[in-house]
C-alpha atoms as a PDB file:
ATOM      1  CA  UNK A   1      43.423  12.800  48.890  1.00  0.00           C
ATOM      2  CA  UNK A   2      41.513  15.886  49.614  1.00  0.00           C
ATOM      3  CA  UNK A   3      43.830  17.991  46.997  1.00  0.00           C
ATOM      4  CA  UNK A   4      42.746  15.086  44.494  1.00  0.00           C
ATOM      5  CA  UNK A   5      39.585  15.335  45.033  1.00  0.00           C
ATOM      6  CA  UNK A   6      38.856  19.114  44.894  1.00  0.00           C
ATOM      7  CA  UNK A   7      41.199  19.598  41.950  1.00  0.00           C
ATOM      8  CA  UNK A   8      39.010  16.946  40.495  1.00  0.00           C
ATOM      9  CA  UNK A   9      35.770  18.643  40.786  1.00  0.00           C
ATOM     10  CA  UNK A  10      37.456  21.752  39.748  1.00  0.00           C
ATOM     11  CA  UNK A  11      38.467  20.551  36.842  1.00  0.00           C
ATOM     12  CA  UNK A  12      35.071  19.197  36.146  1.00  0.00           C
ATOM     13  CA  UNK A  13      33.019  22.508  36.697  1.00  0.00           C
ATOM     14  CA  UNK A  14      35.504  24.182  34.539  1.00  0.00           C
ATOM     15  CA  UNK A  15      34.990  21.649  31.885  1.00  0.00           C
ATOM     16  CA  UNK A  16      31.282  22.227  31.763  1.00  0.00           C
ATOM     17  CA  UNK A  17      31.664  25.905  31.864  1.00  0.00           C
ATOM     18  CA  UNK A  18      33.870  25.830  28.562  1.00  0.00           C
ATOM     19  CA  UNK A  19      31.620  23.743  27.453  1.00  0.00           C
ATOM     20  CA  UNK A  20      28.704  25.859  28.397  1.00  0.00           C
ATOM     21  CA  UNK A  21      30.441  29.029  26.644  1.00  0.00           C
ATOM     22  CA  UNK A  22      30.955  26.998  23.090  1.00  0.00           C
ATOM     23  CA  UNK A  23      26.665  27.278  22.902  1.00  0.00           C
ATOM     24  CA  UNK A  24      26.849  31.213  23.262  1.00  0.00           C
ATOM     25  CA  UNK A  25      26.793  33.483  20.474  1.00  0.00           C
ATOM     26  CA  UNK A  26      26.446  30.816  17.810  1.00  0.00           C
ATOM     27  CA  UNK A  27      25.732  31.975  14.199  1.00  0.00           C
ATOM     28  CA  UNK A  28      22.322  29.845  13.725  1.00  0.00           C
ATOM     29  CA  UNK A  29      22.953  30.662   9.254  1.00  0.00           C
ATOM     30  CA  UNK A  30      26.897  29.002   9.353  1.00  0.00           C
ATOM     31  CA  UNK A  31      26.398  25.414  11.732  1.00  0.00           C
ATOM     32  CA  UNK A  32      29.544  24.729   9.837  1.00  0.00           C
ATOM     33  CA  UNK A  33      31.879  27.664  12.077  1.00  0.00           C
ATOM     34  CA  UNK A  34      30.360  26.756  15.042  1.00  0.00           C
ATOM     35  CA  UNK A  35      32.833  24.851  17.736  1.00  0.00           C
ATOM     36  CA  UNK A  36      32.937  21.049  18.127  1.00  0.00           C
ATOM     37  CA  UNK A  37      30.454  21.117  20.923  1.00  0.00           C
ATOM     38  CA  UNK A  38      27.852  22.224  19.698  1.00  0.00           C
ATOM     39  CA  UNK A  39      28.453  20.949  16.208  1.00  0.00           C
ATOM     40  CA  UNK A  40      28.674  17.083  18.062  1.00  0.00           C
ATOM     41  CA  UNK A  41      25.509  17.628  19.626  1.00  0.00           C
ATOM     42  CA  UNK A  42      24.237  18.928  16.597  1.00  0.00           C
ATOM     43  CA  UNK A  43      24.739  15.859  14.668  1.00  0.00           C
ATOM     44  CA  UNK A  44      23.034  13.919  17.830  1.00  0.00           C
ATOM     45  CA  UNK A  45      20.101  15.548  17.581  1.00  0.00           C
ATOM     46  CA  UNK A  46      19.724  15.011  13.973  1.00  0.00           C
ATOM     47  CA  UNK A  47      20.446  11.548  14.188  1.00  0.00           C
ATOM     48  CA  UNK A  48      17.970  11.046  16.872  1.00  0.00           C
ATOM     49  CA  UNK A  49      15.166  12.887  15.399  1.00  0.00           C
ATOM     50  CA  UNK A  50      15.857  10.525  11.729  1.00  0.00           C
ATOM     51  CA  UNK A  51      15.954   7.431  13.583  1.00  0.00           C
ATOM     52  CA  UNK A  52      12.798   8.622  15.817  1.00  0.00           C
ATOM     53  CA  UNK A  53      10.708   9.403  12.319  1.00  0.00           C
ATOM     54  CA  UNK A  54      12.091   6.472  10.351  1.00  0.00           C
ATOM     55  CA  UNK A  55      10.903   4.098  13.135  1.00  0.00           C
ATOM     56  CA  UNK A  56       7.905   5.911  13.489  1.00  0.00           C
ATOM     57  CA  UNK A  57       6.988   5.426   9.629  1.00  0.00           C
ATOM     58  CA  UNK A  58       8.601   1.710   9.629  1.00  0.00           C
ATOM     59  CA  UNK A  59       6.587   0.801  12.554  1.00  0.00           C
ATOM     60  CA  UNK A  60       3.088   2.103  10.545  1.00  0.00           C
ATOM     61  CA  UNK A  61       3.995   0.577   7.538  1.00  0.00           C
ATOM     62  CA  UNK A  62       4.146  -2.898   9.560  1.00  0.00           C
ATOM     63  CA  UNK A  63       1.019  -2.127  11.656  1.00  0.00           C
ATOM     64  CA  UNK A  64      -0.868  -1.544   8.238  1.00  0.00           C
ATOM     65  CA  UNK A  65       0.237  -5.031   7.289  1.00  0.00           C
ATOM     66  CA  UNK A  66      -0.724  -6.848  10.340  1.00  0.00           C
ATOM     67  CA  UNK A  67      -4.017  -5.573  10.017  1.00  0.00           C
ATOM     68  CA  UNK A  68      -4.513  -7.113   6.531  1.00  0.00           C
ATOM     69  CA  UNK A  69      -2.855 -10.307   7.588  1.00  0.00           C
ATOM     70  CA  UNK A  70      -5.301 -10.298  10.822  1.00  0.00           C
ATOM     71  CA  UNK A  71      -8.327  -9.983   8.504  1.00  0.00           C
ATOM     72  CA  UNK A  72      -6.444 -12.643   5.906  1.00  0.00           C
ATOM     73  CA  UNK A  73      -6.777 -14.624   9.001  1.00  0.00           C
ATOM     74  CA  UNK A  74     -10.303 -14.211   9.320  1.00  0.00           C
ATOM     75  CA  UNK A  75     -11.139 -14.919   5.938  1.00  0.00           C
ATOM     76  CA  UNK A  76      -8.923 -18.267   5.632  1.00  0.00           C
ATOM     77  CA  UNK A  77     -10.850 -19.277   9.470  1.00  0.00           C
ATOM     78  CA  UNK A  78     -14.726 -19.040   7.617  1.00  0.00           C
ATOM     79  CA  UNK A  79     -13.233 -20.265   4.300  1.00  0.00           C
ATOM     80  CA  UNK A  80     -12.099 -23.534   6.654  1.00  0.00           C
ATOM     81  CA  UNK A  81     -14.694 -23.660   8.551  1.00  0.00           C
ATOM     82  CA  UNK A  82     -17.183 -23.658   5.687  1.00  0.00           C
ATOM     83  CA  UNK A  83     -15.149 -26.223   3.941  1.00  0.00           C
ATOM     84  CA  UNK A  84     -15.032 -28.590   6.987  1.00  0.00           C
ATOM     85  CA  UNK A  85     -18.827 -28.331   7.578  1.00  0.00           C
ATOM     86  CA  UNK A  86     -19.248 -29.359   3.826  1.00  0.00           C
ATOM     87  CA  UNK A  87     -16.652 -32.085   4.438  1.00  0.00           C
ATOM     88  CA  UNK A  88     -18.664 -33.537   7.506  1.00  0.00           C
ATOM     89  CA  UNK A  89     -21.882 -33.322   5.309  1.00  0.00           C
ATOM     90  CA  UNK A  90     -20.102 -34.508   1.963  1.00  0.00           C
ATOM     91  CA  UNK A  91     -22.659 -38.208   2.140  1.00  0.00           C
ATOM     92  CA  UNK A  92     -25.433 -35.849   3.025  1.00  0.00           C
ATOM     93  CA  UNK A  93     -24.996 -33.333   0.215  1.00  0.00           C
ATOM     94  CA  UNK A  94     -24.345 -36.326  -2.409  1.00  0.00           C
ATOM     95  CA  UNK A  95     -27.830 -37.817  -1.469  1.00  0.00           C
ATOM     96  CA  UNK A  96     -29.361 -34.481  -2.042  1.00  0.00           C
ATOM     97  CA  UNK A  97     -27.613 -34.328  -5.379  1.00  0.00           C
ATOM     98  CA  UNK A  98     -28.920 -37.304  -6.426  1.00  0.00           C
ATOM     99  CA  UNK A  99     -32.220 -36.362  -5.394  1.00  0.00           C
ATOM    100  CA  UNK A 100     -31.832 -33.625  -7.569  1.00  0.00           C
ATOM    101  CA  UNK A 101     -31.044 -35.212 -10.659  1.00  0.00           C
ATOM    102  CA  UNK A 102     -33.605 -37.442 -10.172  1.00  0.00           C
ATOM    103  CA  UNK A 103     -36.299 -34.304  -9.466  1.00  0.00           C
ATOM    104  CA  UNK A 104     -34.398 -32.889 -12.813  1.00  0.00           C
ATOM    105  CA  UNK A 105     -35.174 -35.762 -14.817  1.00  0.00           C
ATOM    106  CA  UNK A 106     -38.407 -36.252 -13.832  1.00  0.00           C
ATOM    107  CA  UNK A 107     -39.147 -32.745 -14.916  1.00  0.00           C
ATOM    108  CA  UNK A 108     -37.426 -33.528 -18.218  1.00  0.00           C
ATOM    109  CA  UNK A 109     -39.734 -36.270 -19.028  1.00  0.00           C
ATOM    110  CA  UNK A 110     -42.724 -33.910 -18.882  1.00  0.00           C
ATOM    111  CA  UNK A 111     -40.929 -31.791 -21.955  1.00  0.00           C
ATOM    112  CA  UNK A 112     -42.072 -33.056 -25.187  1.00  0.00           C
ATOM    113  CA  UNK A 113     -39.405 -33.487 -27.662  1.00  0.00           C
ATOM    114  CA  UNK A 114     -39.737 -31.524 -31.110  1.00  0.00           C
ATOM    115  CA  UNK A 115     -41.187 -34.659 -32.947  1.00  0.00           C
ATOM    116  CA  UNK A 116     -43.619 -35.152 -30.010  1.00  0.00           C
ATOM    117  CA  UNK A 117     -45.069 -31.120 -30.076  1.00  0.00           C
ATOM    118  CA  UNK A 118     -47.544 -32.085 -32.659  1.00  0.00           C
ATOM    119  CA  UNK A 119     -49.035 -34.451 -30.331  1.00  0.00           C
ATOM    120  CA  UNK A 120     -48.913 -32.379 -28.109  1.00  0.00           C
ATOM    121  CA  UNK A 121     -51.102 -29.680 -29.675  1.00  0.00           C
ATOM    122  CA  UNK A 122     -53.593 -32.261 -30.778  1.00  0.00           C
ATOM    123  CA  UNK A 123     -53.911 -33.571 -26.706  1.00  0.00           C
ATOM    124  CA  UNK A 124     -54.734 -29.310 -26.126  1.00  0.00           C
ATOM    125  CA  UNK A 125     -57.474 -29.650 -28.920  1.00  0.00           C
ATOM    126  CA  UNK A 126     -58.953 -32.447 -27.973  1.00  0.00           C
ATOM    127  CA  UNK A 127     -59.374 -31.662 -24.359  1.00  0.00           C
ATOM    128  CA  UNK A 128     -61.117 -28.558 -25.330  1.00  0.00           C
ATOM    129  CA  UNK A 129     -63.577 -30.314 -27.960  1.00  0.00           C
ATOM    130  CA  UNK A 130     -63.922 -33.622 -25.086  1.00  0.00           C
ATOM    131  CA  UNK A 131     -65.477 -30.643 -22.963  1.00  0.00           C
ATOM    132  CA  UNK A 132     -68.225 -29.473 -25.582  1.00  0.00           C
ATOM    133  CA  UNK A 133     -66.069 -25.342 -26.390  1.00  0.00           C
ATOM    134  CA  UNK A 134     -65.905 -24.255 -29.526  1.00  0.00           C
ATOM    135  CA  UNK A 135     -62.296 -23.453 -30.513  1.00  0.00           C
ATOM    136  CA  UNK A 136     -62.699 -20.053 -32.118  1.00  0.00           C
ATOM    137  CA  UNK A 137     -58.945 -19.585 -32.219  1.00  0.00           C
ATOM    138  CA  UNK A 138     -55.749 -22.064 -31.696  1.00  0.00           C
ATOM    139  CA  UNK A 139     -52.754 -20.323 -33.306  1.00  0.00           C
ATOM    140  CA  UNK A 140     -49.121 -21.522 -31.849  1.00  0.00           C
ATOM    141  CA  UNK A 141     -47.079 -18.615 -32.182  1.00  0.00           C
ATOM    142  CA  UNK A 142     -42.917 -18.383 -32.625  1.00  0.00           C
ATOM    143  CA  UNK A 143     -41.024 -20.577 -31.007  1.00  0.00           C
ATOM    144  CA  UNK A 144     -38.940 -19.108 -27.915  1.00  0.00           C
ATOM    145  CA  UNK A 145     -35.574 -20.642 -27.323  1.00  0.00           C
ATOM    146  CA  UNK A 146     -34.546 -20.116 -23.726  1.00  0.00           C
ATOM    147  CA  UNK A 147     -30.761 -21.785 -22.511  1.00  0.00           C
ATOM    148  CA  UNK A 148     -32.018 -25.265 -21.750  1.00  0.00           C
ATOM    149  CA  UNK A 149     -35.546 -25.533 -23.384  1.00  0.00           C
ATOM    150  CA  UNK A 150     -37.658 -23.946 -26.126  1.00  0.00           C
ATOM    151  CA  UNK A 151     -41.259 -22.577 -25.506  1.00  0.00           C
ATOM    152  CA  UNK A 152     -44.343 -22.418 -27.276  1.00  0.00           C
ATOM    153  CA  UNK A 153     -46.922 -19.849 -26.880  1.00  0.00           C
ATOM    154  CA  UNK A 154     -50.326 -20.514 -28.806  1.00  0.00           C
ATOM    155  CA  UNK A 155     -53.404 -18.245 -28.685  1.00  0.00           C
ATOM    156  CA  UNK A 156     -56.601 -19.782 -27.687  1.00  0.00           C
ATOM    157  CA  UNK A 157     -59.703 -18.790 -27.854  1.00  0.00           C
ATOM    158  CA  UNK A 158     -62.824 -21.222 -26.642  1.00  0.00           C
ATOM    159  CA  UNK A 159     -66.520 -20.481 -26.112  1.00  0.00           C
ATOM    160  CA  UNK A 160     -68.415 -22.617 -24.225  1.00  0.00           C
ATOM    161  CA  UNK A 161     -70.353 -22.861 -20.667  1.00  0.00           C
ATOM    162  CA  UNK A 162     -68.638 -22.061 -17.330  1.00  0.00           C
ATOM    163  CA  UNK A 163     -68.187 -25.236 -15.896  1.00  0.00           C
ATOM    164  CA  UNK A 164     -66.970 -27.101 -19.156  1.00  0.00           C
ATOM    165  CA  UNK A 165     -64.159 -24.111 -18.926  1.00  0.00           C
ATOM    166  CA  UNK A 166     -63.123 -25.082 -15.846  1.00  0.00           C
ATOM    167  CA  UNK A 167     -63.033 -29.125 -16.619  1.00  0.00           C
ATOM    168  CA  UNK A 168     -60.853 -28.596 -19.392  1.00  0.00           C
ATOM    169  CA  UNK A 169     -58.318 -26.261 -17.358  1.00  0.00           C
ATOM    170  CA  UNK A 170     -57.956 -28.913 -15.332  1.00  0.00           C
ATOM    171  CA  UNK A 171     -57.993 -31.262 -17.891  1.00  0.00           C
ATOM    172  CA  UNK A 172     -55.092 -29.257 -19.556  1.00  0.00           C
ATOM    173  CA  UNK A 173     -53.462 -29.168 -16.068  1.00  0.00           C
ATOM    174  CA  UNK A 174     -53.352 -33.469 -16.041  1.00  0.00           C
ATOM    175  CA  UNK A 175     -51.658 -33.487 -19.356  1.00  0.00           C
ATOM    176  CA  UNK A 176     -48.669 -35.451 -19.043  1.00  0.00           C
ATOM    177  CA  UNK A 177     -46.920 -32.996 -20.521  1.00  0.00           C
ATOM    178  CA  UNK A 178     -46.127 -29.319 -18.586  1.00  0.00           C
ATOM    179  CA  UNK A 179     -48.950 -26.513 -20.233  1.00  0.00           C
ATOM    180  CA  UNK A 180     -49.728 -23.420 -19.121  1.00  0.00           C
ATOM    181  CA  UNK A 181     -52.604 -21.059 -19.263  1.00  0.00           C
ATOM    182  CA  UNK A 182     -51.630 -17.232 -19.107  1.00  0.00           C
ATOM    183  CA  UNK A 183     -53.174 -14.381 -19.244  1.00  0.00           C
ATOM    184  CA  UNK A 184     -57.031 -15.912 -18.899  1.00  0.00           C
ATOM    185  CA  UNK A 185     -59.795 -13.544 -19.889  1.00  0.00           C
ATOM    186  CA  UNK A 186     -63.600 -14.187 -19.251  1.00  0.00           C
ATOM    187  CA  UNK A 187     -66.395 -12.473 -21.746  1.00  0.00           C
ATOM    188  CA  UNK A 188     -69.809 -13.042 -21.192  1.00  0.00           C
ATOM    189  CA  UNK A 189     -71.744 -13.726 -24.184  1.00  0.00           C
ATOM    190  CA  UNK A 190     -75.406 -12.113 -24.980  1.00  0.00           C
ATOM    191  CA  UNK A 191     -76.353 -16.062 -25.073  1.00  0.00           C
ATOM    192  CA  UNK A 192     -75.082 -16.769 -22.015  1.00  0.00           C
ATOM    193  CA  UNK A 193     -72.475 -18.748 -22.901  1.00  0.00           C
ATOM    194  CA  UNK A 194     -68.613 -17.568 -22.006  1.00  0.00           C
ATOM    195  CA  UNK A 195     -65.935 -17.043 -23.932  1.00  0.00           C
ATOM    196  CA  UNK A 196     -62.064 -17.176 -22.708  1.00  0.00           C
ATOM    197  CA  UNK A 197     -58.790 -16.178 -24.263  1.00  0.00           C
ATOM    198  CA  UNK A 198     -55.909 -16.834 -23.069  1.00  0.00           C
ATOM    199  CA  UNK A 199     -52.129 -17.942 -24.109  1.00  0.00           C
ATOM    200  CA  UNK A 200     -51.525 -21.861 -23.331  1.00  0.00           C
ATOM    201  CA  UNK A 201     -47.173 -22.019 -23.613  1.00  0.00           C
ATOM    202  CA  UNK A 202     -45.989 -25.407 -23.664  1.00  0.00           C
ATOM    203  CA  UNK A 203     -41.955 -26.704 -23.316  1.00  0.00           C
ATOM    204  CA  UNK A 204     -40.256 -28.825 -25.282  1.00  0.00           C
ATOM    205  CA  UNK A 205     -36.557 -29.729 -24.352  1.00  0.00           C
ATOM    206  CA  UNK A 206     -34.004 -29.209 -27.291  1.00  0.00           C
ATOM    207  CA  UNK A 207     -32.276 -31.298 -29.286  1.00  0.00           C
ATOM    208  CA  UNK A 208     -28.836 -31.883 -29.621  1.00  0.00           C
ATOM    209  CA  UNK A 209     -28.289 -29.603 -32.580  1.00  0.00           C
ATOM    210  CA  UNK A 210     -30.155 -26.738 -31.081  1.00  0.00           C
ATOM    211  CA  UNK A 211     -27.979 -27.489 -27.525  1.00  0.00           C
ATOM    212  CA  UNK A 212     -25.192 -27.121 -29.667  1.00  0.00           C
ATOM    213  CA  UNK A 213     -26.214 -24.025 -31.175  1.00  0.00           C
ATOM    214  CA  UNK A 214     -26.943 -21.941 -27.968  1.00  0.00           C
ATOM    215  CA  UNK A 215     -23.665 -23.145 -26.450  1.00  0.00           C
ATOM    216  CA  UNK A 216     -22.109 -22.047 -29.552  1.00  0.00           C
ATOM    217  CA  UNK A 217     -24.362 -18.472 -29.034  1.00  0.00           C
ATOM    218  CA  UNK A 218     -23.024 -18.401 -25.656  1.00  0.00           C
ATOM    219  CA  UNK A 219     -19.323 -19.073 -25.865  1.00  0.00           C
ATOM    220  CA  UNK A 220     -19.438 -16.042 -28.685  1.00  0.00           C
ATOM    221  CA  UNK A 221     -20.917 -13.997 -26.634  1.00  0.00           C
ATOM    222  CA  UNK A 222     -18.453 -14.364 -23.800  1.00  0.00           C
ATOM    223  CA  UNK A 223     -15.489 -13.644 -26.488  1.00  0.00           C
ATOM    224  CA  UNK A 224     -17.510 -10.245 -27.357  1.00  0.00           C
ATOM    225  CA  UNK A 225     -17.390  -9.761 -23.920  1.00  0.00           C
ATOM    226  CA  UNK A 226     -13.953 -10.248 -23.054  1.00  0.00           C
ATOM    227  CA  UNK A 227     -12.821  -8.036 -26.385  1.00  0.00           C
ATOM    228  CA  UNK A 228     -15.091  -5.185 -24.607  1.00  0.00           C
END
């Protein structure tokens, strides 16, 4: 058993050593001639160090992702959350809209129509001459069509004493209808009298050819858009 055993280790030691002397003298330019030792381990190494890098890029590639579906994540977890508050508050935010509409409408009664600008113009006049000024100057100018209403500016120009201006600004602020005064300018007057100009713009909402006409506007616009 002894014999076995140190023939055994001999022929183990000797093993390595051959091994051991395929590694010397090898011709680093011709891997091809060298002996199947070295050539095996060779092929090892090479294998390992492909499968190391090819994990090594693999496993970024899949980090990258799981970063963008983490922060996917996020964004889908406010999205629901915002829809699920809106959901709990759906009666509350219908009352509101209603309230709303109603606010909208309310505003839309104060906009003359076309037919009723004349009217209009004649309530501006007569405030003025109810509080003793002299119109020097009531001119309406060109009217402004915005998206969802049309505006009138008109010069004015009144002379009169101080406190009669200031009843009919107010009296031009209780119009039924919405007016505004802009850009108010005081004079003095070697009488003593004052005179103010200023540009009243009233609203008027627009009919249903001129809606039709600026949606028409619009929608070309947006094709010129697109095309560009």
């Amino acid at each position: 058993m002894a014999t076995r055993r140190l023939n055994s280790k001999f022929d183990l030691a000797a093993s390595l050593r051959g091994f051991g002397h395929q590694f010397r003298g090898l011709n680093t330019n011709d891997p091809a001639g060298w002996p199947s030792g070295p050539r095996y381990v060779l092929c090892i190494v090479v294998a390992a160090v492909v499968v190391v890098a090819l994990w090594f890029v693999w496993l970024s590639g899949v980090n990258d992702e799981l970063e963008a579906e983490r922060s996917k994540e996020v964004a889908l977890r406010a999205d629901y959350q915002k829809k699920v508050a809106q959901a709990v508050n759906l009666e509350l935010l219908k009352k509101q809209r209603e309230q709303v509409q109603q606010y909208v409408t309310l505003l839309e009664k104060q906009l003359p129509s076309k037919a009723e600008m004349d009217a209009l113009l004649s309530d501006i006049n007569q405030a003025g001459l109810g509080r003793s000024l002299q119109f020097e100057l009531f001119r309406p100018g060109q009217v402004v069509v915005r998206d969802y209403y049309a505006e009138l500016p008109i010069a004015v120009r009144v002379t009169g004493r101080y406190h009669d201006m200031g009843a009919f600004v107010a009296d031009v602020a209780n119009l039924s209808r919405i007016v505004t005064l802009n850009n108010v300018s005081i004079t003095p007057q070697k009488d003593g009298s004052l005179t103010m100009n200023t540009t009243a713009r009233t609203y008027r909402y627009l009919d249903e050819e001129e809606q039709a006409a600026q949606k028409a506007a619009a929608a070309k616009a947006k094709t010129k858009a697109k095309k560009k």
